[in-house]
N, C-alpha and C. Protein backbone atom coordinates (compact mmCIF):
# COMPACT_ATOMS: atom_id res chain seq x y z
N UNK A 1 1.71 -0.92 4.56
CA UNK A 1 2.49 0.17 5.07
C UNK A 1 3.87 0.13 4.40
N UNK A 2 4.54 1.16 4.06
CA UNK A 2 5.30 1.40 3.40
C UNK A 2 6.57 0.86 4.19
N UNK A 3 7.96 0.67 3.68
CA UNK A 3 8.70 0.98 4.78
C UNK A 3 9.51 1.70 5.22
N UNK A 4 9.48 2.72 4.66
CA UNK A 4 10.55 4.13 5.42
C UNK A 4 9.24 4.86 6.14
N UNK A 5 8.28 3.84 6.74
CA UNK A 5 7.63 5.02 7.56
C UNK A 5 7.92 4.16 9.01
N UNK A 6 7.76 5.22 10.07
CA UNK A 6 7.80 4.78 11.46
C UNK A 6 7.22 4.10 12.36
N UNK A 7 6.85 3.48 12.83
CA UNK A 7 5.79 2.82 13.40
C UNK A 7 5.44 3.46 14.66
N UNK A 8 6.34 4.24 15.46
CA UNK A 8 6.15 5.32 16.23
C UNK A 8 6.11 6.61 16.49
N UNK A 9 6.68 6.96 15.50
CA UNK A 9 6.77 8.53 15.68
C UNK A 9 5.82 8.96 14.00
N UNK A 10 6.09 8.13 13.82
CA UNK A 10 5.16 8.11 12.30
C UNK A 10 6.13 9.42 11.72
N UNK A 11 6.70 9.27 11.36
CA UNK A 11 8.03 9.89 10.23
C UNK A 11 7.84 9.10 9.23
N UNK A 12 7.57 9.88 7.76
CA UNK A 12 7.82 9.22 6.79
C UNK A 12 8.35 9.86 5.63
N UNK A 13 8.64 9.61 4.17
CA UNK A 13 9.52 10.51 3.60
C UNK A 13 9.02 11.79 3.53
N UNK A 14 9.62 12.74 3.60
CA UNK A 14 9.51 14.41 2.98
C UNK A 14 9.85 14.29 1.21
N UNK A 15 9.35 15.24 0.89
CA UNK A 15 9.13 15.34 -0.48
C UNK A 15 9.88 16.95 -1.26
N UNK A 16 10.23 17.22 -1.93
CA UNK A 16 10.67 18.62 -2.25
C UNK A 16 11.42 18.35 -3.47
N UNK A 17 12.36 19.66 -3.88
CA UNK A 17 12.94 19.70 -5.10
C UNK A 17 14.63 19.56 -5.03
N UNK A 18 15.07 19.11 -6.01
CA UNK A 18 16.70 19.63 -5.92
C UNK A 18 16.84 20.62 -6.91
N UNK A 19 17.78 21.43 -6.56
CA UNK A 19 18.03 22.36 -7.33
C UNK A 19 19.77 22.50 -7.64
N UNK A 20 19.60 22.53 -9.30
CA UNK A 20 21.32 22.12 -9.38
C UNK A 20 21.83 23.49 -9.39
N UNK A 21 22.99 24.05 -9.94
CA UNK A 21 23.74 24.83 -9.83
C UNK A 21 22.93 25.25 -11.16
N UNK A 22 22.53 25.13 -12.65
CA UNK A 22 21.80 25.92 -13.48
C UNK A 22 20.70 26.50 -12.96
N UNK A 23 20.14 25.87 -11.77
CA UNK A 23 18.47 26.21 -10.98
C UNK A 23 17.58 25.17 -12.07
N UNK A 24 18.16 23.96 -12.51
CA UNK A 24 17.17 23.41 -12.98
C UNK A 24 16.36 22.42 -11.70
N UNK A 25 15.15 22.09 -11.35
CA UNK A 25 14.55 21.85 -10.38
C UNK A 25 14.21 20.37 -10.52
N UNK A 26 14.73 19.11 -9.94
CA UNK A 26 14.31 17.73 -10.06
C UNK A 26 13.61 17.38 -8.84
N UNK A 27 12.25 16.92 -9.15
CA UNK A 27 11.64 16.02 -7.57
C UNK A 27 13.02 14.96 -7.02
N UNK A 28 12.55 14.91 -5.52
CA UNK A 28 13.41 13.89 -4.69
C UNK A 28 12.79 13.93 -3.49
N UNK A 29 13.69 12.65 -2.61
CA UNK A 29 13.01 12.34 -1.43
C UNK A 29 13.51 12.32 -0.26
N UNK A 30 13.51 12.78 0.92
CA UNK A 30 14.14 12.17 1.78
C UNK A 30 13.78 11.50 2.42
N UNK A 31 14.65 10.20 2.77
CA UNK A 31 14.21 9.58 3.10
C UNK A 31 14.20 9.47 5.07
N UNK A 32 13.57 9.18 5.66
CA UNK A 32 14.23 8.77 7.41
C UNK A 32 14.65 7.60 7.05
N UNK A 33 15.83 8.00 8.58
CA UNK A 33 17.18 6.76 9.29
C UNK A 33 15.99 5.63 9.80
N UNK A 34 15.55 4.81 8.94
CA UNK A 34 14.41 3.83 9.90
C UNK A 34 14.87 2.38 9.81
N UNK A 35 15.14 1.53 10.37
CA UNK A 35 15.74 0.30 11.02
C UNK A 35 14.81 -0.39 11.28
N UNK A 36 14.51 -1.95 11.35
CA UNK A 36 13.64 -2.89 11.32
C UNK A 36 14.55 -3.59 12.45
N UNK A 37 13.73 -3.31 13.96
CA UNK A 37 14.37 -4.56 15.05
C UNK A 37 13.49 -4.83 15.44
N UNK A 38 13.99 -6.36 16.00
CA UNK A 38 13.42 -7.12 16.89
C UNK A 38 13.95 -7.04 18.48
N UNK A 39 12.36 -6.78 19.39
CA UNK A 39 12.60 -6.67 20.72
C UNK A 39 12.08 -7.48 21.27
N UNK A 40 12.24 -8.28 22.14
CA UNK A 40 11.25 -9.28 23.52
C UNK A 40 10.57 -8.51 24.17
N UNK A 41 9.61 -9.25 24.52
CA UNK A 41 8.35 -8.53 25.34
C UNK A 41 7.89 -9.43 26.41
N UNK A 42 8.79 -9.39 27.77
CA UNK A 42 8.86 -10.02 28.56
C UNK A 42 6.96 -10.08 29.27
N UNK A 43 6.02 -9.52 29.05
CA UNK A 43 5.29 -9.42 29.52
C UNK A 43 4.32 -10.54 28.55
N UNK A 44 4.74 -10.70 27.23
CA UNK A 44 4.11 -11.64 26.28
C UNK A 44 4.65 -12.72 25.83
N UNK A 45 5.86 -12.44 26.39
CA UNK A 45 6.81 -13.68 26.15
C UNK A 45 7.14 -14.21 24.72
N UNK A 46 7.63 -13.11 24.12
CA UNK A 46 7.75 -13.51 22.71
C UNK A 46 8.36 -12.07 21.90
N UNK A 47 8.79 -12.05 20.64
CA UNK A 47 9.42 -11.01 20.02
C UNK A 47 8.68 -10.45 19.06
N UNK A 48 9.10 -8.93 19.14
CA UNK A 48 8.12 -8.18 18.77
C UNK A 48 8.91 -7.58 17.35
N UNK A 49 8.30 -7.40 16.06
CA UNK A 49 9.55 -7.03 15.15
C UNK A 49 8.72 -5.63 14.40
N UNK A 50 9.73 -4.72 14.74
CA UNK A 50 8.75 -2.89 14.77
C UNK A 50 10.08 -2.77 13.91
N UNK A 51 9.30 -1.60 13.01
CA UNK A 51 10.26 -0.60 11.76
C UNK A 51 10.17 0.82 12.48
N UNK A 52 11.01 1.43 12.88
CA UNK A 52 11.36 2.30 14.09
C UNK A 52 12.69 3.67 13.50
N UNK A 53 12.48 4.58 13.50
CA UNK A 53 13.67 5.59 13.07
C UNK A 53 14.29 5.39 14.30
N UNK A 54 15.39 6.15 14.33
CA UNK A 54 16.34 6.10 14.86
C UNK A 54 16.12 6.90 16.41
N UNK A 55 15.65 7.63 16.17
CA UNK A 55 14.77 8.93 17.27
C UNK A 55 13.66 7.88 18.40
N UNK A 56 13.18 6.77 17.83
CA UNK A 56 12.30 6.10 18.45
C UNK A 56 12.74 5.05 19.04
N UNK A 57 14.19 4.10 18.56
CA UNK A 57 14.49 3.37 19.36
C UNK A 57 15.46 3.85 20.54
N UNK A 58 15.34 5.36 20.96
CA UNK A 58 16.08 5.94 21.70
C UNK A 58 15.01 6.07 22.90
N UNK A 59 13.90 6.38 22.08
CA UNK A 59 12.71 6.69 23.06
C UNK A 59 12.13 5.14 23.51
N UNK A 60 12.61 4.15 22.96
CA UNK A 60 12.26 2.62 23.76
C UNK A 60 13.12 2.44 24.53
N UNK A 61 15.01 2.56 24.06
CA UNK A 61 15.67 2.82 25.56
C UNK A 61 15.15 3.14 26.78
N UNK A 62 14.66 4.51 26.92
CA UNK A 62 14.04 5.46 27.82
C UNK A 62 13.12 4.89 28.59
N UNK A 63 11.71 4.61 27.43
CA UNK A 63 10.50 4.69 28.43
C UNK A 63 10.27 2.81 28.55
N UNK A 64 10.75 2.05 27.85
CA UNK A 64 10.90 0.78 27.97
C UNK A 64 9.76 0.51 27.09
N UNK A 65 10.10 -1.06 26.15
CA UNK A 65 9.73 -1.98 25.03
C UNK A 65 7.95 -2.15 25.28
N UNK A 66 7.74 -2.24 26.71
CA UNK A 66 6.03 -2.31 27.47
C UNK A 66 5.41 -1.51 26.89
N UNK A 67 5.79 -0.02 27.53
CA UNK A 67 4.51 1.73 27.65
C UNK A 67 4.90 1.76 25.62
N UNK A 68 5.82 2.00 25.41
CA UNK A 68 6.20 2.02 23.71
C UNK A 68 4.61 1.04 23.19
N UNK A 69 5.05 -0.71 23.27
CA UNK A 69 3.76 -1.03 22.66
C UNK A 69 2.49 -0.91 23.30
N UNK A 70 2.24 -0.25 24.42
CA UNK A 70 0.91 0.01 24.74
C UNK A 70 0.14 1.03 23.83
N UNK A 71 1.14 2.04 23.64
CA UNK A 71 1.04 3.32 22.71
C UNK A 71 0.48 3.34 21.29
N UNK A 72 1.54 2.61 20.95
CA UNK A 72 1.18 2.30 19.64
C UNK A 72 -0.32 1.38 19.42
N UNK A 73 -0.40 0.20 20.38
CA UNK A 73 -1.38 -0.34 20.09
C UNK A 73 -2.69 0.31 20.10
N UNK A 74 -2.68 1.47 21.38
CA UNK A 74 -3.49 2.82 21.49
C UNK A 74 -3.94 3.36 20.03
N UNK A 75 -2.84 3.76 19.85
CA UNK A 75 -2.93 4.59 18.55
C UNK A 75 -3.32 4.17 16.72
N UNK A 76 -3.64 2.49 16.83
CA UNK A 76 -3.57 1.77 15.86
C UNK A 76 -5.32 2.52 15.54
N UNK A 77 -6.48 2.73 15.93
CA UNK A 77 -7.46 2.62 15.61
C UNK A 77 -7.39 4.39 15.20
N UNK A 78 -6.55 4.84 14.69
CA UNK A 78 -6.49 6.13 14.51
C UNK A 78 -7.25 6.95 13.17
């Protein structure tokens, strides 16, 4: 797995053109805000280390570090 992709929201780069001021057209990338943390997982007793945009460790704030890896682990056989 690459690493500017998400491990939760699955965001990964977009692709398109730049275009300069002549209109000459160069490929480029954007990339996502994606961050590599480590969280505890009081239920496993041990640390968990997820590559996460920025949008997703907002949504582990929220719904808590648990339902987050239940999800994902859900979603691994995809």
């Amino acid at each position: 797995m690459s690493r500017r992709h998400c491990q939760l929201t699955g965001r990964k780069p977009g692709f398109g053109k730049q275009v300069s001021h002549s209109h000459r057209r160069t490929s480029r990338r954007w990339l996502p805000n994606t961050q590599t943390r480590r969280y505890w997982v009081p239920g496993e007793n041990r640390y968990v280390t997820l590559t996460l945009s920025t949008k997703a460790m907002k949504t582990i704030d929220r719904r808590g570090i648990e339902s987050v890896l239940a999800e994902i682990r859900k979603g691994e056989g995809r």
